[in-house]
N, C-alpha and C. Protein backbone atom coordinates (compact mmCIF):
# COMPACT_ATOMS: atom_id res chain seq x y z
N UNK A 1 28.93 32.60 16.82
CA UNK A 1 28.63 31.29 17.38
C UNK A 1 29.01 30.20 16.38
N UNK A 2 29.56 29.17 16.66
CA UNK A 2 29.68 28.00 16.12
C UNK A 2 31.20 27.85 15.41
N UNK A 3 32.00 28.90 15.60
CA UNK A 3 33.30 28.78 14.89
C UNK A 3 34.05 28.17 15.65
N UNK A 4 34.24 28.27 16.90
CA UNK A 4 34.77 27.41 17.86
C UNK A 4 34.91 25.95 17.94
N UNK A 5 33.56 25.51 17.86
CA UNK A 5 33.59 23.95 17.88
C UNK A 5 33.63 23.45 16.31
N UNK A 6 33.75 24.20 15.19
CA UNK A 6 33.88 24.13 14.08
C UNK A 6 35.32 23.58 13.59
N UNK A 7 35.84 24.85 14.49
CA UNK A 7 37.37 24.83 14.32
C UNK A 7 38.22 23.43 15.45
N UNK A 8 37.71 23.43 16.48
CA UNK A 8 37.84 22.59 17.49
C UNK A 8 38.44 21.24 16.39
N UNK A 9 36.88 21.25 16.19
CA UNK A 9 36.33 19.56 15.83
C UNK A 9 37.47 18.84 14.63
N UNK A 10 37.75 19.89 13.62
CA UNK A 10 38.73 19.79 13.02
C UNK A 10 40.15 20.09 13.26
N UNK A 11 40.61 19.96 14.88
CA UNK A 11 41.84 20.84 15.10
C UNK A 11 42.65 19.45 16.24
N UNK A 12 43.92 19.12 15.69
CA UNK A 12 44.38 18.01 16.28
C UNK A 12 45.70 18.51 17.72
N UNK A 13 45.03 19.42 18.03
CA UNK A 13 46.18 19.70 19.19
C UNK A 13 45.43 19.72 20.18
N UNK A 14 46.46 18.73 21.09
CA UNK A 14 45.63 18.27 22.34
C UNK A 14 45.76 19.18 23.75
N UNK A 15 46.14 20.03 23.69
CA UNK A 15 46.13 20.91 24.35
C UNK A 15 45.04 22.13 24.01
N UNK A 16 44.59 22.43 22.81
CA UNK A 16 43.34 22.68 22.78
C UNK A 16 42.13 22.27 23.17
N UNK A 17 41.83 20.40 22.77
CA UNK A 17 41.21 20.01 23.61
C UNK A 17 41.08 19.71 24.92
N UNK A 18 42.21 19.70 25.45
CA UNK A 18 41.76 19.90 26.84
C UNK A 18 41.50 20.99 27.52
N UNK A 19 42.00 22.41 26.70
CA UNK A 19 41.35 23.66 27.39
C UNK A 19 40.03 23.67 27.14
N UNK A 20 39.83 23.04 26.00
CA UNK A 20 37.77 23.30 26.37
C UNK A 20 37.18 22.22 26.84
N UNK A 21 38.03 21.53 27.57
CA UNK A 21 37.25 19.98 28.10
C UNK A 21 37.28 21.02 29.28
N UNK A 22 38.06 21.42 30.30
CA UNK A 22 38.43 22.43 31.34
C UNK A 22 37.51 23.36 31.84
N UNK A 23 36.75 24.06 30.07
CA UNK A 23 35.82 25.25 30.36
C UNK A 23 34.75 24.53 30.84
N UNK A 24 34.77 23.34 30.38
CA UNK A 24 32.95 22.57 31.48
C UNK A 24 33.18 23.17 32.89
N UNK A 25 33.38 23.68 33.17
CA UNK A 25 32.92 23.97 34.88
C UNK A 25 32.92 25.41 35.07
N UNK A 26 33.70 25.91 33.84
CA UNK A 26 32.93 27.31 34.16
C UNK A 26 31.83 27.52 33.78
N UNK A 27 31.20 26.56 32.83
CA UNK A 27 29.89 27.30 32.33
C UNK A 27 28.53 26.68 33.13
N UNK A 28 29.09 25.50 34.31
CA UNK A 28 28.09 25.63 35.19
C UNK A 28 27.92 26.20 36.28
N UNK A 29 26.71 26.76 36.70
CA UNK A 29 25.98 27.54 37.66
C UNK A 29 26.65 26.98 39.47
N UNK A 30 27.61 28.19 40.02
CA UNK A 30 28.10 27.82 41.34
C UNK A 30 27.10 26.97 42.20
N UNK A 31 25.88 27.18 42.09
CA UNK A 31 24.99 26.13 43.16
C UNK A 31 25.33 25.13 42.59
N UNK A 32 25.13 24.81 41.46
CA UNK A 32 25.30 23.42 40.66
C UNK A 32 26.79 22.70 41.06
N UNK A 33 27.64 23.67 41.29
CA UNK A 33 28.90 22.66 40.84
C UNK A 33 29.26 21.53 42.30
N UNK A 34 28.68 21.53 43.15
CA UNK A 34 29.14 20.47 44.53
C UNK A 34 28.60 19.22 43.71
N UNK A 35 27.29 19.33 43.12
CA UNK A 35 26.56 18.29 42.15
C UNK A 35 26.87 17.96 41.45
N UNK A 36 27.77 18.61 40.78
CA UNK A 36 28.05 18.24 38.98
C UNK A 36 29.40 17.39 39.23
N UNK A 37 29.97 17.73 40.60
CA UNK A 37 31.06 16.86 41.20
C UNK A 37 31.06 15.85 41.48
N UNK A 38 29.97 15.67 42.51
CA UNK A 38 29.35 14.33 42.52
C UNK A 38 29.08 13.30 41.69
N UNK A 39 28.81 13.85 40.64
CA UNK A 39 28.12 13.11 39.52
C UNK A 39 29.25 12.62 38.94
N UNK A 40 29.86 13.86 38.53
CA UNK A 40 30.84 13.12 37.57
C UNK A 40 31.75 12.51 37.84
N UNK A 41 31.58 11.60 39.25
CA UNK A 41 32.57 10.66 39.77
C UNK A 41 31.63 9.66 40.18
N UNK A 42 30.21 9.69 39.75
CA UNK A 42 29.32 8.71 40.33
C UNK A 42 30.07 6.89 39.92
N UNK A 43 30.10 5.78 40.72
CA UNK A 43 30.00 4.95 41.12
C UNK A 43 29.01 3.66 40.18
N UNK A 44 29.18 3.61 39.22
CA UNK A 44 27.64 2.41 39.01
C UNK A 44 27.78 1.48 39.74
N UNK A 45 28.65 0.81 40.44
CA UNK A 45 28.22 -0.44 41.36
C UNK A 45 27.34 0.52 42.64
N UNK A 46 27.63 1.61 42.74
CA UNK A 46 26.87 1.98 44.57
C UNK A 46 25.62 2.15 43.94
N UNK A 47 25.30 2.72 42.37
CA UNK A 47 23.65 2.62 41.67
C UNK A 47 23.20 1.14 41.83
N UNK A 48 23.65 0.66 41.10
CA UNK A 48 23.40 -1.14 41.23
C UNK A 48 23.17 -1.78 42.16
N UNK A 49 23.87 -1.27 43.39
CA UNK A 49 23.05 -2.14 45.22
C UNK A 49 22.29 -1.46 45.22
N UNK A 50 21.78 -0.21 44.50
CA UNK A 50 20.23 0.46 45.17
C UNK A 50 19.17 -0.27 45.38
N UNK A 51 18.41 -0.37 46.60
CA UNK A 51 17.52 -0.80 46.55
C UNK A 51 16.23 0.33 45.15
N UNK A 52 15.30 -0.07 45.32
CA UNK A 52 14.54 0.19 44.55
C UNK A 52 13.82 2.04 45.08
N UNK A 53 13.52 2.19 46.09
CA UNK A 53 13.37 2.95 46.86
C UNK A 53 14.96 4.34 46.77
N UNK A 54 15.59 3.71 46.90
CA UNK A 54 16.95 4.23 47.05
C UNK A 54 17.45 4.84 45.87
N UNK A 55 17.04 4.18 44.57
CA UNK A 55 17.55 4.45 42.88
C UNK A 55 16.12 5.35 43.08
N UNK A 56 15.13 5.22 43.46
CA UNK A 56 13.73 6.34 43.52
C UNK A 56 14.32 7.84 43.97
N UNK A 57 14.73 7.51 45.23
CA UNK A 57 15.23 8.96 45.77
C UNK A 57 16.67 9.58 45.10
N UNK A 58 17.78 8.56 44.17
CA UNK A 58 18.78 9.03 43.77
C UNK A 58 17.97 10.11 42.34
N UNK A 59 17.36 9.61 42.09
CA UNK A 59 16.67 9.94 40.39
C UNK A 59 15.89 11.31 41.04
N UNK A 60 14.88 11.42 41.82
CA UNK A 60 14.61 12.60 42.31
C UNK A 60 15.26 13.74 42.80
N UNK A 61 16.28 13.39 43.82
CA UNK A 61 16.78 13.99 44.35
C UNK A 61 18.13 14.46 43.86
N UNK A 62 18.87 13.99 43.29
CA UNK A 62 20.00 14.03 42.94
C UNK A 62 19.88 14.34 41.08
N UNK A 63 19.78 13.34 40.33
CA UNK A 63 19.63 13.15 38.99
C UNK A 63 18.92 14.04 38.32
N UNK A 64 18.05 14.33 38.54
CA UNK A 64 16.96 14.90 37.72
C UNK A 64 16.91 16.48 38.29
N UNK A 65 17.70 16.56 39.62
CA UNK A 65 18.04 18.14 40.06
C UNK A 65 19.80 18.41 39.05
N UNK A 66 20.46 17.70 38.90
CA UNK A 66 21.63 17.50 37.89
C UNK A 66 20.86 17.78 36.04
N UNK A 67 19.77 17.09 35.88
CA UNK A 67 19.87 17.36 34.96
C UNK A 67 18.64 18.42 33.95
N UNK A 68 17.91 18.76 35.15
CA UNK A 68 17.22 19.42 34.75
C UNK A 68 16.72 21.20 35.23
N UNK A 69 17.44 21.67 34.78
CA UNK A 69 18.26 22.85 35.49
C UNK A 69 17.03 24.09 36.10
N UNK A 70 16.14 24.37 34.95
CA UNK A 70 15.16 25.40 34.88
C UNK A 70 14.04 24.87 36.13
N UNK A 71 13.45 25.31 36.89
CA UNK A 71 12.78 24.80 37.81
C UNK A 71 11.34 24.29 37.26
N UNK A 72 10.98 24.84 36.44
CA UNK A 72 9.61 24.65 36.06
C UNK A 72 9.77 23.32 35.13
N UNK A 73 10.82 22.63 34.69
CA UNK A 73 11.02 21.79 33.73
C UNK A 73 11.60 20.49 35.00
N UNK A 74 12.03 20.73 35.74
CA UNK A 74 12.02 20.29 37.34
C UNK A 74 10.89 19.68 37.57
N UNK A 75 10.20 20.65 37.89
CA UNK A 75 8.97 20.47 38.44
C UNK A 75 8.17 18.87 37.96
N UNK A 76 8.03 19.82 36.87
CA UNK A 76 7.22 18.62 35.63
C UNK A 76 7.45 17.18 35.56
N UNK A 77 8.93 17.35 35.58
CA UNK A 77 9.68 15.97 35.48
C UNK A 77 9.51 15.10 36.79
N UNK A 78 9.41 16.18 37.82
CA UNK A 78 9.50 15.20 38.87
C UNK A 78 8.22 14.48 39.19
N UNK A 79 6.80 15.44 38.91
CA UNK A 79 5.46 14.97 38.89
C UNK A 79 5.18 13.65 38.56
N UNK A 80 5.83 14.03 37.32
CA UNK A 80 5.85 12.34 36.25
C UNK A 80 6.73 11.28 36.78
N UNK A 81 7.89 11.44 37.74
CA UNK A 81 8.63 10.63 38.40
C UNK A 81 7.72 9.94 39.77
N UNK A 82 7.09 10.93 40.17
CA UNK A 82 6.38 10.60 41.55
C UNK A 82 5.06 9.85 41.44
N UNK A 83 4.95 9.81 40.23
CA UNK A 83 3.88 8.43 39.79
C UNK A 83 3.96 7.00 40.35
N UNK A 84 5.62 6.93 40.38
CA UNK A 84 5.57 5.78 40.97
C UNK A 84 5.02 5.65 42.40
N UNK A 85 5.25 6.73 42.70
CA UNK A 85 4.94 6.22 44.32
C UNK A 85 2.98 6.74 44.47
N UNK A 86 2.83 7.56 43.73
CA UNK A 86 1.32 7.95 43.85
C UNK A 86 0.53 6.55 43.40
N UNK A 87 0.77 5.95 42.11
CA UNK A 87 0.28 5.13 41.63
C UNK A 87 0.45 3.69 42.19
N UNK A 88 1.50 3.75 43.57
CA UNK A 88 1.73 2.62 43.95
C UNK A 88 2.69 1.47 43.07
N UNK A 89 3.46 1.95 42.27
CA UNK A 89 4.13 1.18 40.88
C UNK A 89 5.49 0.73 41.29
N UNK A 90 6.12 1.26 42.51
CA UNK A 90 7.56 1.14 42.13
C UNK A 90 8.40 -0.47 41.67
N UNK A 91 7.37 -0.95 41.45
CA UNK A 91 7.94 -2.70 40.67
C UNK A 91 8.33 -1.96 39.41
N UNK A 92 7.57 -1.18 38.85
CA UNK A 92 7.89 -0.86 37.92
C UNK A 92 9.09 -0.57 37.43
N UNK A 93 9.85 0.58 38.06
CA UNK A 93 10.82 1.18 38.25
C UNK A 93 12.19 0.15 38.75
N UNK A 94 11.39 -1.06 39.85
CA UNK A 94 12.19 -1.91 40.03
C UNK A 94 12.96 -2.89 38.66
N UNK A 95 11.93 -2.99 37.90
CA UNK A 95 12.69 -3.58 37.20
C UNK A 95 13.41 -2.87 36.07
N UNK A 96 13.26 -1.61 35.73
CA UNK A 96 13.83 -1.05 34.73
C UNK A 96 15.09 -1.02 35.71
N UNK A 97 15.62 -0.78 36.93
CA UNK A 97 16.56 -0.13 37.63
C UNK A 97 17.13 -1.85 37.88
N UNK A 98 16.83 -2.91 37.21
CA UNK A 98 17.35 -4.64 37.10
C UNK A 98 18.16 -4.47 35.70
N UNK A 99 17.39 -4.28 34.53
CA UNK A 99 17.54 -3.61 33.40
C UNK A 99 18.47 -3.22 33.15
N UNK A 100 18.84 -2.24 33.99
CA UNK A 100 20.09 -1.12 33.18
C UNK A 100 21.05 -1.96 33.67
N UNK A 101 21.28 -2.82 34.34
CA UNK A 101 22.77 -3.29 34.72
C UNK A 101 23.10 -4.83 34.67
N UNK A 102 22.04 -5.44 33.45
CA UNK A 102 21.53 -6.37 32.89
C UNK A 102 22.66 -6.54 31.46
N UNK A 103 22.30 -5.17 30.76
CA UNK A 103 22.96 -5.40 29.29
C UNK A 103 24.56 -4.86 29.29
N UNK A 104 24.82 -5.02 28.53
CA UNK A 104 26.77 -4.85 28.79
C UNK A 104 25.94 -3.24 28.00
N UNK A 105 27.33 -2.54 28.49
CA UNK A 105 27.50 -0.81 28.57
C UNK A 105 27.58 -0.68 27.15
N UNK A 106 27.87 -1.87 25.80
CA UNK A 106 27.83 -1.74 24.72
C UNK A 106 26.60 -1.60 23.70
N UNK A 107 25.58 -1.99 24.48
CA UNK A 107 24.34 -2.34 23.65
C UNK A 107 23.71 -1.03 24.19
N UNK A 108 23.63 -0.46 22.68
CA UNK A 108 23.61 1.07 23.26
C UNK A 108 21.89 1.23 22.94
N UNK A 109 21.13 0.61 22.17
CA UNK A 109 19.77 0.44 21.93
C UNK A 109 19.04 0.28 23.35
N UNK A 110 19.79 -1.14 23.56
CA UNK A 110 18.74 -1.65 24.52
C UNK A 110 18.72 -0.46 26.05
N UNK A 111 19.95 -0.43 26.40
CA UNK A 111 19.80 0.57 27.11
C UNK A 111 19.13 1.73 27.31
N UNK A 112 19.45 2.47 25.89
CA UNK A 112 18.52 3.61 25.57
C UNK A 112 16.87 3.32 25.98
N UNK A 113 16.60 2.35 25.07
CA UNK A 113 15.42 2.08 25.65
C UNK A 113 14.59 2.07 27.37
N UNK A 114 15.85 1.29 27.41
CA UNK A 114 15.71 0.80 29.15
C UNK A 114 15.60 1.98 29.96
N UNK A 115 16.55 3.19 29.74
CA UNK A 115 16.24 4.12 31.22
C UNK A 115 15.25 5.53 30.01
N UNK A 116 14.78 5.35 29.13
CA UNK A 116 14.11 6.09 28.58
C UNK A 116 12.37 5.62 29.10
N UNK A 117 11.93 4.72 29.23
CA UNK A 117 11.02 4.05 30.15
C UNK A 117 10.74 4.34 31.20
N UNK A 118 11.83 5.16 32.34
CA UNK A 118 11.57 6.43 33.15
C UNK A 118 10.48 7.12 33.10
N UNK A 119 9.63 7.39 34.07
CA UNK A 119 8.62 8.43 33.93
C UNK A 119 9.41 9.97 34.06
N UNK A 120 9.33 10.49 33.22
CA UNK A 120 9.73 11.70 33.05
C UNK A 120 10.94 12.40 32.41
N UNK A 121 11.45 11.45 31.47
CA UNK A 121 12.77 10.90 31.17
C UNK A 121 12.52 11.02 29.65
N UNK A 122 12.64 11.82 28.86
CA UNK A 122 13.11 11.53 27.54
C UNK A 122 14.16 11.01 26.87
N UNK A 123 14.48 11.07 25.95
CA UNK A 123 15.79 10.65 25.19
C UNK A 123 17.54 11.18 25.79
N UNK A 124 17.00 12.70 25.70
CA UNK A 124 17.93 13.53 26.46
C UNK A 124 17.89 12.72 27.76
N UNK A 125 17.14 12.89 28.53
CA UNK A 125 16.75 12.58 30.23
C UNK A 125 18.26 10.90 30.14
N UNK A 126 17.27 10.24 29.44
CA UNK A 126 18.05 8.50 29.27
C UNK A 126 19.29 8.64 29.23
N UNK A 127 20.17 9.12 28.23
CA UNK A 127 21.38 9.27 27.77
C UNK A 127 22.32 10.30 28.48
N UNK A 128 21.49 11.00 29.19
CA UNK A 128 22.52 12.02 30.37
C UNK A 128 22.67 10.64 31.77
N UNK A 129 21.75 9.98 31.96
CA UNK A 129 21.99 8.74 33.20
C UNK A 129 22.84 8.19 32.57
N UNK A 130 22.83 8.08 31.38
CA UNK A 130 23.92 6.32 30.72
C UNK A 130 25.36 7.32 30.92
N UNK A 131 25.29 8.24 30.71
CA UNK A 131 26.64 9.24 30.42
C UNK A 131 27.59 9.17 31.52
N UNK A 132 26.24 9.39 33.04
CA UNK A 132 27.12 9.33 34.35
C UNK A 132 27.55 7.97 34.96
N UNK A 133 26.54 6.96 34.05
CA UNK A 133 26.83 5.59 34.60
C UNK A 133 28.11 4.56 33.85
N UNK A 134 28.06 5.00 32.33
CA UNK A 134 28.97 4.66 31.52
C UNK A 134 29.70 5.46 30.85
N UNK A 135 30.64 6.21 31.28
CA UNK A 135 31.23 7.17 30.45
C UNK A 135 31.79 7.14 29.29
N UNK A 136 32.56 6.09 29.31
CA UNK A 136 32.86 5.58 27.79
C UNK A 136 32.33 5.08 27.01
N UNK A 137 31.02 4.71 26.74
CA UNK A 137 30.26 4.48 26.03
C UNK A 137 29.38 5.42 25.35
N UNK A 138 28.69 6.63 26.68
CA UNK A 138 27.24 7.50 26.17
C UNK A 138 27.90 8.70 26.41
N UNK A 139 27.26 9.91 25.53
CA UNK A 139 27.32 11.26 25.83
C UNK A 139 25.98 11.18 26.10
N UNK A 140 25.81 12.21 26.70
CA UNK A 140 24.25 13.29 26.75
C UNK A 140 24.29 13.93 25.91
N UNK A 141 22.84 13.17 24.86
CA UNK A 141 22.38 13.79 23.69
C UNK A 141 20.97 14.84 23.84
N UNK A 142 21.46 15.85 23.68
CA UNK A 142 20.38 17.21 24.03
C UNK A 142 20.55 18.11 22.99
N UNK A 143 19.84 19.23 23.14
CA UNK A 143 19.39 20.31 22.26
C UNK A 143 20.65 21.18 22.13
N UNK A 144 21.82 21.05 22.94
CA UNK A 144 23.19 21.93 22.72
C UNK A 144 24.07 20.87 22.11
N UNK A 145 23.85 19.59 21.99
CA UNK A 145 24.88 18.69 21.58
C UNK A 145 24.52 18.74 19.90
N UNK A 146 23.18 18.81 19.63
CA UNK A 146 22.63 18.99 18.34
C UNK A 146 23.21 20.31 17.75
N UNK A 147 22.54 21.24 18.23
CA UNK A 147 23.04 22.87 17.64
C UNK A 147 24.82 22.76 17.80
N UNK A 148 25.44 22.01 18.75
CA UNK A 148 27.23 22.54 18.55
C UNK A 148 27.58 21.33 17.16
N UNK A 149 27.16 20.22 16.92
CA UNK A 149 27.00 19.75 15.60
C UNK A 149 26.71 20.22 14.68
N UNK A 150 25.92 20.90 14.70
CA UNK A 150 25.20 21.10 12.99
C UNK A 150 26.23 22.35 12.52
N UNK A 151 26.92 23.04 13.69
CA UNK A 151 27.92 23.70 13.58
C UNK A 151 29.33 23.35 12.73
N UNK A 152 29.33 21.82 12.59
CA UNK A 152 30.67 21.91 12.04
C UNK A 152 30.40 21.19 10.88
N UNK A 153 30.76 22.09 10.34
CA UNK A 153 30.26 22.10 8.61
C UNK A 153 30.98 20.94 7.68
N UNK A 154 32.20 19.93 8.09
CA UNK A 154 32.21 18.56 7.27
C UNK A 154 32.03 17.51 7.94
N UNK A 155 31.34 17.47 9.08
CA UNK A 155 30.66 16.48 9.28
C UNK A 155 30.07 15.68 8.89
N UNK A 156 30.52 14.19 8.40
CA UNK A 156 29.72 13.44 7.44
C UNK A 156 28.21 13.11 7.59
N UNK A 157 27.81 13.28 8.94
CA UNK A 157 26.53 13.34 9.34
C UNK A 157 25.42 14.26 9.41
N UNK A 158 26.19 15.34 8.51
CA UNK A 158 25.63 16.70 8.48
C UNK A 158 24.31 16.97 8.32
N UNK A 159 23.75 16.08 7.49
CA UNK A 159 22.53 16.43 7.15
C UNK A 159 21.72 15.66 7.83
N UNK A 160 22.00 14.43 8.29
CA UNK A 160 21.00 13.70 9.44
C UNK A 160 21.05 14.42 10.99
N UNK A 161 22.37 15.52 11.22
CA UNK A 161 22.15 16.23 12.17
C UNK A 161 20.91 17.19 12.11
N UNK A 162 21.25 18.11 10.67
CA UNK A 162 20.62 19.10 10.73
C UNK A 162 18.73 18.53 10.51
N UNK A 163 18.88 17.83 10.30
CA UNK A 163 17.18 16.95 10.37
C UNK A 163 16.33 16.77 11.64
N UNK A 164 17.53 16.61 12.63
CA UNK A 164 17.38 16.35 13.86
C UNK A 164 16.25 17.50 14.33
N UNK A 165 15.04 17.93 15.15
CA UNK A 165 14.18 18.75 15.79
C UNK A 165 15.41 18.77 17.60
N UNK A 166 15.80 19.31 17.36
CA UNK A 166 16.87 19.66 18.84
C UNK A 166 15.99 19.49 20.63
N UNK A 167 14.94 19.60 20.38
CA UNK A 167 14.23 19.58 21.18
C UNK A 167 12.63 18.87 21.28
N UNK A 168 13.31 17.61 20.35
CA UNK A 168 12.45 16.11 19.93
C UNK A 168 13.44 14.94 19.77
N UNK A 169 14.43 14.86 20.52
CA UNK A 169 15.30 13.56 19.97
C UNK A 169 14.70 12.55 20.37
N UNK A 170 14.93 11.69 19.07
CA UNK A 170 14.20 10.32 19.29
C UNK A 170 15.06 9.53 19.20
N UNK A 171 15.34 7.82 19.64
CA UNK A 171 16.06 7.03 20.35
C UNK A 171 17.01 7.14 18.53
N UNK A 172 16.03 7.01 17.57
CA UNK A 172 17.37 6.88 16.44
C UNK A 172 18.38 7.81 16.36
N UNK A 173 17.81 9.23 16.74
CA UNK A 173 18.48 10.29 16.74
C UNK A 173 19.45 10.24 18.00
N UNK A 174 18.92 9.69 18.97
CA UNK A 174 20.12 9.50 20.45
C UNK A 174 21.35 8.94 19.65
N UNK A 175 20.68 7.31 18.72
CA UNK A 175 21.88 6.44 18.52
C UNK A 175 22.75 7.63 17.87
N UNK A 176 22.56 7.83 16.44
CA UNK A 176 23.22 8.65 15.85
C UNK A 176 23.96 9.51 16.64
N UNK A 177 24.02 10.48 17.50
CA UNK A 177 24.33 11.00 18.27
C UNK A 177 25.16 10.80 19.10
N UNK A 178 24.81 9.46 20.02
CA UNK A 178 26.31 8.81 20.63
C UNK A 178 26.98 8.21 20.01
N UNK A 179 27.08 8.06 18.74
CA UNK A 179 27.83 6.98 17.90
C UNK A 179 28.71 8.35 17.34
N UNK A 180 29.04 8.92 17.36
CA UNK A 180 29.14 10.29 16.61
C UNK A 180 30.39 10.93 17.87
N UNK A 181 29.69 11.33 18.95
CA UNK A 181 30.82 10.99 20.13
C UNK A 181 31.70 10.18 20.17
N UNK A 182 31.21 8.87 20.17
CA UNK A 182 32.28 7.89 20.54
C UNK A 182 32.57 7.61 19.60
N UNK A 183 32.81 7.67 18.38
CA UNK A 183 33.74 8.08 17.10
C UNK A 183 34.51 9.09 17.13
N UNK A 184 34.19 10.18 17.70
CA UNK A 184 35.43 11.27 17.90
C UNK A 184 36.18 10.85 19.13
N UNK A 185 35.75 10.21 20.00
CA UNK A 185 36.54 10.16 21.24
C UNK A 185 37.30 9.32 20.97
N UNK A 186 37.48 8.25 20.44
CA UNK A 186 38.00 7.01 19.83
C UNK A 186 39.15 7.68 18.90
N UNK A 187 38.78 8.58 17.91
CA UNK A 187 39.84 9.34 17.16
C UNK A 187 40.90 10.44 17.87
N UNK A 188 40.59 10.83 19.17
CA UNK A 188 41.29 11.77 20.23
C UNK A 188 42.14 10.65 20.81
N UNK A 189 42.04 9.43 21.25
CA UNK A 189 42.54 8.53 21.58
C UNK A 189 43.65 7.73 20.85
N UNK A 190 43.49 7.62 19.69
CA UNK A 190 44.08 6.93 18.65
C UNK A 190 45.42 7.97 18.47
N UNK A 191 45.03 9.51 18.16
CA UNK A 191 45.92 10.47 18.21
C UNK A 191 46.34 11.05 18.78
N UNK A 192 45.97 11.00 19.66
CA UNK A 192 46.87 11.73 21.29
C UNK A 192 47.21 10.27 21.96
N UNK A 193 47.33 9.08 21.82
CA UNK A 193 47.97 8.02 22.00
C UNK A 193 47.64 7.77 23.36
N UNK A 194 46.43 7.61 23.49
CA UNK A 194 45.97 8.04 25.08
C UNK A 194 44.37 6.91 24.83
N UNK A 195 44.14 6.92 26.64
CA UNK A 195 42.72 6.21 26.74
C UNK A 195 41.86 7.49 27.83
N UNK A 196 41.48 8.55 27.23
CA UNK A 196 41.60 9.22 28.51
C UNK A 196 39.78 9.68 27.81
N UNK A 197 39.76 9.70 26.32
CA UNK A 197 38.89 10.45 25.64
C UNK A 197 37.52 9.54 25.57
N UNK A 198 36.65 10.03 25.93
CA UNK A 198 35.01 9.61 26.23
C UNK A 198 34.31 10.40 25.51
N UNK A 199 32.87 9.37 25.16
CA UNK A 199 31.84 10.26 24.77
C UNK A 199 30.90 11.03 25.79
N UNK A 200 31.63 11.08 27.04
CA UNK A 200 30.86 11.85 28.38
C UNK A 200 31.96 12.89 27.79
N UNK A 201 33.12 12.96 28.04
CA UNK A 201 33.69 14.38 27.76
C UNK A 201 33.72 15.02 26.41
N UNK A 202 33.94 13.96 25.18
CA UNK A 202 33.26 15.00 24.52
C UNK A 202 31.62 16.15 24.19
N UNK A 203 30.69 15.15 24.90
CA UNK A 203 29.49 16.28 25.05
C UNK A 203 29.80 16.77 26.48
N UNK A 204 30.59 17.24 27.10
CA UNK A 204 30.89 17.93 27.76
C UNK A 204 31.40 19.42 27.48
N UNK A 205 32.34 19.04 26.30
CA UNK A 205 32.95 20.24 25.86
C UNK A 205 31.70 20.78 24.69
N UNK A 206 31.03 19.38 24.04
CA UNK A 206 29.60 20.25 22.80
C UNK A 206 28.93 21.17 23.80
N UNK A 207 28.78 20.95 25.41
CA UNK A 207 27.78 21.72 26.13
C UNK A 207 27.86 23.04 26.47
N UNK A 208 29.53 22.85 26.54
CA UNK A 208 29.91 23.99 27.17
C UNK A 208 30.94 25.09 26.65
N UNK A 209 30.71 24.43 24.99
CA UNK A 209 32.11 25.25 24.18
C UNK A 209 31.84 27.09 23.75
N UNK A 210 30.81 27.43 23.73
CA UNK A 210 30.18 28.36 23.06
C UNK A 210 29.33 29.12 24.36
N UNK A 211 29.83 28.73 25.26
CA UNK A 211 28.69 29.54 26.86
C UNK A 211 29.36 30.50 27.45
């Protein structure tokens, strides 16, 4: 494990990277993939006319079945989502779902913040929405984007990776994290003379390089 994206990360032929940008779809689950299709062509202006109700049922129904795979971790998440409507809150939700399409796709804090405010939504949770809503800006920072990092051994960030708890990221650890993406994607771009490279596809390939 870990020689792959080791070797990857340090390896400038672009035809390598795109065979493991490619393997993302084999390593998700056939029920999953009509979804993972969906998604990864999602729309932020058709998010943005949501009514409030409407961004309620996309996040339940859609989002949070996208990103939260294990059922029992499902479950949980959705409990904590359905607050809004048990508790009578969805202003709440209304305005975080004003929020996200408030700050330019650059202000990667405020955002973070903004859909991390989600009931049921951690750091991971936040930054997998910004990923499908802004691709060139966010990866989805999770517990496989951490472990395929700490994997490549001259990483100048090496040791604030390996600090990281993989399954506690906190918004500093998000930043770090997408800044880290979109520094490599930016460098795939620069050298393959191309605009094609994102920090959605590169934690695409951290997710799915080693499965």
């Amino acid at each position: 494990m870990g020689k792959k994206i080791d070797y990857l990360w340090n390896n400038w032929n672009e035809k390598d990277w795109n065979n493991a940008l490619g393997h993302y779809f084999d390593a998700v689950k056939d029920s999953n993939v009509e979804l993972e299709e969906e998604l990864d062509n999602l729309n932020p202006e058709t998010i943005k006319k949501m009514s409030v109700t409407e961004f309620y049922n996309f996040l339940h129904d859609k989002y949070f079945v996208w990103k939260f795979t294990a059922p029992n971790r499902l479950a949980t998440t959705r409990m904590s989502l359905e607050k809004y409507l048990v508790d009578g809150n969805m202003a709440e939700l209304e305005e975080i779902h004003n929020l996200l399409f408030k700050y330019s796709p650059d202000n990667t804090l405020s955002l973070l913040k903004t859909v991390h405010r989600i009931k049921g939504l951690g750091v991971a949770g936040a930054s997998g929405l910004l990923s499908l809503l802004f691709p060139k800006y966010f990866g989805t920072v999770d517990q496989f984007v951490v472990q395929r990092l700490s994997e490549v051994q001259n990483l100048k960030e090496h040791n604030q990776i390996m600090a990281i708890n993989p399954k506690s990221i906190n918004e500093k650890n998000g930043m770090l994290l997408i800044n880290i993406m979109r520094n490599k994607a930016d460098e795939l771009n620069k050298k393959f003379k191309t605009t094609e490279w994102t920090p959605r596809k590169i934690d695409k390939i951290l997710w799915s390089i080693d499965r």
